[in-house]
C-alpha atoms as a PDB file:
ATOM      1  CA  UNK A   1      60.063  51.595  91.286  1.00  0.00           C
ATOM      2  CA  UNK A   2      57.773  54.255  90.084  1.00  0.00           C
ATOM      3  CA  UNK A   3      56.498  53.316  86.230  1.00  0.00           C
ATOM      4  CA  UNK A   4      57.187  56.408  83.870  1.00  0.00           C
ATOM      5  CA  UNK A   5      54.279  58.284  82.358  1.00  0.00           C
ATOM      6  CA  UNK A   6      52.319  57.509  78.871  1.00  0.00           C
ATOM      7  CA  UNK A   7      54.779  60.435  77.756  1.00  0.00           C
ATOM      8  CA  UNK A   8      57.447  59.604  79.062  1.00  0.00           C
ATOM      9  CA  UNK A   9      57.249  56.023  78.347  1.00  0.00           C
ATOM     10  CA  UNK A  10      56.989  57.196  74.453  1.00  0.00           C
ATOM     11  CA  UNK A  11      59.923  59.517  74.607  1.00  0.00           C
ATOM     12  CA  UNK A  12      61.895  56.645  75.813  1.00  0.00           C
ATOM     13  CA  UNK A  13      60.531  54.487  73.067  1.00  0.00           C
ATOM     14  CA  UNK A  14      61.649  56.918  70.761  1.00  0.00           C
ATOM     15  CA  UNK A  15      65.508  57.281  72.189  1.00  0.00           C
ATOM     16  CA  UNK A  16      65.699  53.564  72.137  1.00  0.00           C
ATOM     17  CA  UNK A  17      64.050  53.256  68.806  1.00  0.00           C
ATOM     18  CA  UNK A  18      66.777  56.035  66.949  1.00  0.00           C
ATOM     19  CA  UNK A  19      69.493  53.861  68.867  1.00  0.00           C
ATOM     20  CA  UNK A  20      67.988  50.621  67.300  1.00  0.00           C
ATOM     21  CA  UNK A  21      68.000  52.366  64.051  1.00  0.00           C
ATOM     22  CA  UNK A  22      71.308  53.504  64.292  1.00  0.00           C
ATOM     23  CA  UNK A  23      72.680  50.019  64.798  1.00  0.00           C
ATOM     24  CA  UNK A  24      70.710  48.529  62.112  1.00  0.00           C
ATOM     25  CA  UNK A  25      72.268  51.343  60.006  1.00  0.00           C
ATOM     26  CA  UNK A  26      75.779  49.828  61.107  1.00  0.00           C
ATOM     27  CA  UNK A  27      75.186  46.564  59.810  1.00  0.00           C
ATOM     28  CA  UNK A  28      74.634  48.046  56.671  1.00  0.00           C
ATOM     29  CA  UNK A  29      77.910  50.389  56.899  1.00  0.00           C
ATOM     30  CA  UNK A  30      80.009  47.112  57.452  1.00  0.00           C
ATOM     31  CA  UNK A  31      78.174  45.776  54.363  1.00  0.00           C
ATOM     32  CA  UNK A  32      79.099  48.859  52.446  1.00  0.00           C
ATOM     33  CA  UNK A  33      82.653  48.000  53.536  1.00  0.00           C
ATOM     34  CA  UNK A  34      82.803  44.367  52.676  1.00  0.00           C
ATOM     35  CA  UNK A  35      81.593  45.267  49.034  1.00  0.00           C
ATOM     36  CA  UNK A  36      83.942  48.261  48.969  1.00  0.00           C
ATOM     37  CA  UNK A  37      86.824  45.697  49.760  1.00  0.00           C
ATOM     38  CA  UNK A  38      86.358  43.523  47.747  1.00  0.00           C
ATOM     39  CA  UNK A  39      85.380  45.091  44.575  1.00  0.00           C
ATOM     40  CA  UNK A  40      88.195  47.162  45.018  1.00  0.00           C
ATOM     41  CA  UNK A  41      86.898  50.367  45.970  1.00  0.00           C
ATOM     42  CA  UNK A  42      88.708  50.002  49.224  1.00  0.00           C
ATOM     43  CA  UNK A  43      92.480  49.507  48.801  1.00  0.00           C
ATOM     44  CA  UNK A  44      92.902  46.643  51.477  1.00  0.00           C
ATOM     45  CA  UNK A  45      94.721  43.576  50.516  1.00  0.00           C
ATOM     46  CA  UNK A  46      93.002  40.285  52.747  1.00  0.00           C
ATOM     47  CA  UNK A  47      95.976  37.809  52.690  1.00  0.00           C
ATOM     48  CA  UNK A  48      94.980  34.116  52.965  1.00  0.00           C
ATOM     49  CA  UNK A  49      96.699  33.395  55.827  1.00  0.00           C
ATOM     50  CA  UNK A  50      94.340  30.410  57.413  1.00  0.00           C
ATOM     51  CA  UNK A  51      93.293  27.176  55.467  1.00  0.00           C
ATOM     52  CA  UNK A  52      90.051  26.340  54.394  1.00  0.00           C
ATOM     53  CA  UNK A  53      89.763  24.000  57.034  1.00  0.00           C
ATOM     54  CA  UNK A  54      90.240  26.319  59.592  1.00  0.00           C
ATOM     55  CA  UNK A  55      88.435  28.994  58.253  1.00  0.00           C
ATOM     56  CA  UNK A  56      85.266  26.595  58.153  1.00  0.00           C
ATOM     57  CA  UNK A  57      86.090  25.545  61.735  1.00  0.00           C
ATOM     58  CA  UNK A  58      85.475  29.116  62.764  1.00  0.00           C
ATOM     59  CA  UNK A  59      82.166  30.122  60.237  1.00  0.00           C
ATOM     60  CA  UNK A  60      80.608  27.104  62.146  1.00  0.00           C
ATOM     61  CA  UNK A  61      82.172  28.427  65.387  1.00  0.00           C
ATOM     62  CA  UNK A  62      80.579  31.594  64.868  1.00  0.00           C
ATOM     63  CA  UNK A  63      77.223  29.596  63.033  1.00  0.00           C
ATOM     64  CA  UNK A  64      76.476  28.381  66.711  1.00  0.00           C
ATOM     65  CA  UNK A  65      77.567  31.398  68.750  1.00  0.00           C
ATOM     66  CA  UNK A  66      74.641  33.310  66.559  1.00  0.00           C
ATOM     67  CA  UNK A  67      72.160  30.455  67.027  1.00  0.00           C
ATOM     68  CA  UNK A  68      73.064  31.333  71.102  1.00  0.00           C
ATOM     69  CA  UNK A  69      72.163  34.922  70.249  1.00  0.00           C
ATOM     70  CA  UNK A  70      68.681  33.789  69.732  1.00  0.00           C
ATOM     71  CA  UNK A  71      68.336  31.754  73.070  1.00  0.00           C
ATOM     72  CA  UNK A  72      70.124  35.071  74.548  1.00  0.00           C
ATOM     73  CA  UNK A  73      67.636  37.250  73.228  1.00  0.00           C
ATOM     74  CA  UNK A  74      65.037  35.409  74.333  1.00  0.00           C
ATOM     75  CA  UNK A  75      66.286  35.125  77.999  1.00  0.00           C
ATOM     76  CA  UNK A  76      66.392  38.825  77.746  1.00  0.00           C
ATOM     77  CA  UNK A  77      62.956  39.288  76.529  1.00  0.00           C
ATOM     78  CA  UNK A  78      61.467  36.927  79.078  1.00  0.00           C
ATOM     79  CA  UNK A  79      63.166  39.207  82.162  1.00  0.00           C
ATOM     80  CA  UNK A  80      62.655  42.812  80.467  1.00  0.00           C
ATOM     81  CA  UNK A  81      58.776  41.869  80.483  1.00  0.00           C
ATOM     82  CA  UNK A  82      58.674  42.082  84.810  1.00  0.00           C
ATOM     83  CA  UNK A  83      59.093  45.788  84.447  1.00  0.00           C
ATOM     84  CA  UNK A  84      58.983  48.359  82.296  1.00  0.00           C
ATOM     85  CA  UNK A  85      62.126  50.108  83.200  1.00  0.00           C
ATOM     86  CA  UNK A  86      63.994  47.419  82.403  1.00  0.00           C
ATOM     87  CA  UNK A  87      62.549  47.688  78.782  1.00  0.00           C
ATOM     88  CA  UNK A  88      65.153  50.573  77.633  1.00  0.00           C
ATOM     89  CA  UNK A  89      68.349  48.131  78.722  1.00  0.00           C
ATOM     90  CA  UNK A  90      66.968  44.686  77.058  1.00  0.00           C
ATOM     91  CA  UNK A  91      66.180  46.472  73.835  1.00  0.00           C
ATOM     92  CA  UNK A  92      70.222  47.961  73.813  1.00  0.00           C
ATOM     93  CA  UNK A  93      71.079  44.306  74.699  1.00  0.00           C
ATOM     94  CA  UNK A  94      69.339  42.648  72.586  1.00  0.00           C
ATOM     95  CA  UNK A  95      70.174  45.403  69.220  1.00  0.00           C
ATOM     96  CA  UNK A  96      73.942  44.323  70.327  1.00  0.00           C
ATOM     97  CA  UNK A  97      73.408  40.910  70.427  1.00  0.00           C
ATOM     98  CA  UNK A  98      71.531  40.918  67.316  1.00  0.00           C
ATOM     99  CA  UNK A  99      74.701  43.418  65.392  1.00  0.00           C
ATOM    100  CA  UNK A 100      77.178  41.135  66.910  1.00  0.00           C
ATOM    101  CA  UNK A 101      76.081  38.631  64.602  1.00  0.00           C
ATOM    102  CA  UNK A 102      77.195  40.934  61.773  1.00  0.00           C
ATOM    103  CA  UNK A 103      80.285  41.328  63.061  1.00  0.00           C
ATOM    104  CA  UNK A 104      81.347  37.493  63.487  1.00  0.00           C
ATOM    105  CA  UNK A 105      80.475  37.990  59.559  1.00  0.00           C
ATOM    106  CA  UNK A 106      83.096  40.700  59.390  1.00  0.00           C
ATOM    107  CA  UNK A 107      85.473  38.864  61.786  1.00  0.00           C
ATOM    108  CA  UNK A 108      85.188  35.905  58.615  1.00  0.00           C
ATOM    109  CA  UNK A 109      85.468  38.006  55.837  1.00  0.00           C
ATOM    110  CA  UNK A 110      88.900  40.003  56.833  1.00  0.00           C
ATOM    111  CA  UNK A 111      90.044  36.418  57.546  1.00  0.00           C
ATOM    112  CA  UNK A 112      89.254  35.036  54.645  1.00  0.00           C
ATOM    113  CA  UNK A 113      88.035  37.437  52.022  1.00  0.00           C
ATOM    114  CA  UNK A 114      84.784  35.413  51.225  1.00  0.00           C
ATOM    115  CA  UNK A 115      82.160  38.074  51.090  1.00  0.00           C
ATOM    116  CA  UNK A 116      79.480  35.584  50.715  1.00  0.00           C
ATOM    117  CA  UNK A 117      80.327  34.688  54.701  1.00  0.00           C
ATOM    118  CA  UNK A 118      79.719  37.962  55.595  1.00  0.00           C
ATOM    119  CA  UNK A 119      76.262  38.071  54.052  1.00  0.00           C
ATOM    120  CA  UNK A 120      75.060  35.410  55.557  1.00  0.00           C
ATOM    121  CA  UNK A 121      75.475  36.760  59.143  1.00  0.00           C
ATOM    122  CA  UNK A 122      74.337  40.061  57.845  1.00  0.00           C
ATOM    123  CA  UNK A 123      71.140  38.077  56.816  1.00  0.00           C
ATOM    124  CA  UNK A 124      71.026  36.480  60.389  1.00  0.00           C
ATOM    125  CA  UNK A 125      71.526  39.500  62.085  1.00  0.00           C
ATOM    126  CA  UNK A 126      68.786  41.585  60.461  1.00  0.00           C
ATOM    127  CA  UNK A 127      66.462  38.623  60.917  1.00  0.00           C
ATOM    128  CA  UNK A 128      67.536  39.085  64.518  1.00  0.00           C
ATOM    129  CA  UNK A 129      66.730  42.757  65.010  1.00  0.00           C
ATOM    130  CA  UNK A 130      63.339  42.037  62.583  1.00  0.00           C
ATOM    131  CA  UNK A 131      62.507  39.398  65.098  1.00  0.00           C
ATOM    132  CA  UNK A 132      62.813  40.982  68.482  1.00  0.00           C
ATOM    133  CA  UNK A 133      62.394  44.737  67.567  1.00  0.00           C
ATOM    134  CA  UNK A 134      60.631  46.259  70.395  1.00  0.00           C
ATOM    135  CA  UNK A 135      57.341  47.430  70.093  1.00  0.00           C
ATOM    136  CA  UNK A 136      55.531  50.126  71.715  1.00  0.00           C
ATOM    137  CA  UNK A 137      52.010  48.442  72.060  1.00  0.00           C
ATOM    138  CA  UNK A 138      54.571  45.707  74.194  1.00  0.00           C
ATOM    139  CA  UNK A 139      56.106  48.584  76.018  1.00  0.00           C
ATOM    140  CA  UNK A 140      52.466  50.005  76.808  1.00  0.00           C
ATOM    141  CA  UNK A 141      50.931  47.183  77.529  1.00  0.00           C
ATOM    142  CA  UNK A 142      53.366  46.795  80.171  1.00  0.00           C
ATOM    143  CA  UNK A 143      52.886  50.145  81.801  1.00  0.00           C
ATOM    144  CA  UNK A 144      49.344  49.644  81.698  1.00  0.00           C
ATOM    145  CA  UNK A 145      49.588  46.300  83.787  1.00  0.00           C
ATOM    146  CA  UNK A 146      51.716  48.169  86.273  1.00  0.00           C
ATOM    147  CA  UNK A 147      49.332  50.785  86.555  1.00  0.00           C
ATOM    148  CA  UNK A 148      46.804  48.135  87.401  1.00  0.00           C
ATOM    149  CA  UNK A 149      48.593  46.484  89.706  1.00  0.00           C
ATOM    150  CA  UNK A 150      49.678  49.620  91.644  1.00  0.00           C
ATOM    151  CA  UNK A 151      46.955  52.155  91.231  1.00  0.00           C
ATOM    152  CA  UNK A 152      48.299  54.799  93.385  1.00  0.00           C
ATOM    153  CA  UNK A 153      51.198  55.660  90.716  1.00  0.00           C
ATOM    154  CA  UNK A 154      48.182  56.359  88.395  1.00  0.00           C
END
C-alpha cells in the first residue's frame, strides 16, 4: 500500500487527534454525571441492590480487565508501527480501550453508588490515553521509514 503524503499524513493526524479529544472529553462528561448524581443535581435514585461482597468481587473484576487494557494497548501499538495506515485504526482502538476503563467505573458506580469507584477508573483511564496518545513525530517517523524503504512512492 501506497504511504499518504506529509499532508495528508497531518490531516489524518488531525481527524484522529479531534476524535481522541472528543473521547477524552467523554470521560469527563460521565464524571460530570457521577458528581451530578450523587450530589443530587441529577434526580436518580442508585438502590443498593448487591452486597458489598459482591460489589468488591466486580471493582477487582473490572481492576484486572483495565490492567488487560494496558497489555491490549500495547499489542496494538507494537502492530500499528509496520505501517502507517494502520496508525489511524490503532489510535481509535486504543482511545476505546483506554475510555472503556471509565466506563467499568460507571458500570460500579450505578451499581453501587460509590463515586470514589468511579474516580479511580477515571484516573486509570486518563493515565491510559496520557500514556499511549499518539504522536505525530511517531506517525512521521513512520512515513519517513517507508519512504526509505520504497523510494519510488517518494
Amino acid at each position: 500500500m501506497r504511504p499518504p503524503s506529509r499532508e495528508a499524513l497531518m490531516q489524518l493526524f488531525r481527524i484522529i487527534n479531534y476524535i481522541g479529544l472528543a473521547m477524552i472529553g467523554s470521560v469527563f462528561i460521565c464524571a460530570g454525571l457521577v458528581l451530578g448524581i450523587n450530589h443530587g443535581y441529577i434526580p436518580i435514585k442508585i438502590p443498593q441492590t448487591i452486597n458489598l461482597e459482591v460489589s468488591a468481587k466486580i471493582k477487582y473484576f473490572f481492576l484486572f480487565l483495565s490492567l488487560c487494557h494496558y497489555l491490549i494497548i500495547k499489542f496494538f501499538q507494537k502492530i500499528s508501527i509496520r505501517a502507517v495506515y494502520r496508525l489511524p485504526a490503532a489510535s481509535i482502538i486504543i482511545f476505546t480501550l483506554s475510555e472503556i476503563v471509565s466506563i467499568y467505573g460507571l458500570v460500579l458506580f450505578l451499581l453501587t453508588g460509590n463515586a470514589n469507584d468511579f474516580f479511580i477508573f477515571m484516573t486509570f483511564s486518563l493515565f491510559y490515553f496520557y500514556l499511549f496518545y499518539p504522536k505525530y513525530v511517531d506517525w512521521e517517523r513512520l512515513l519517513e521509514q517507508e519512504l526509505q524503504a520504497n523510494p519510488s512512492h517518494g
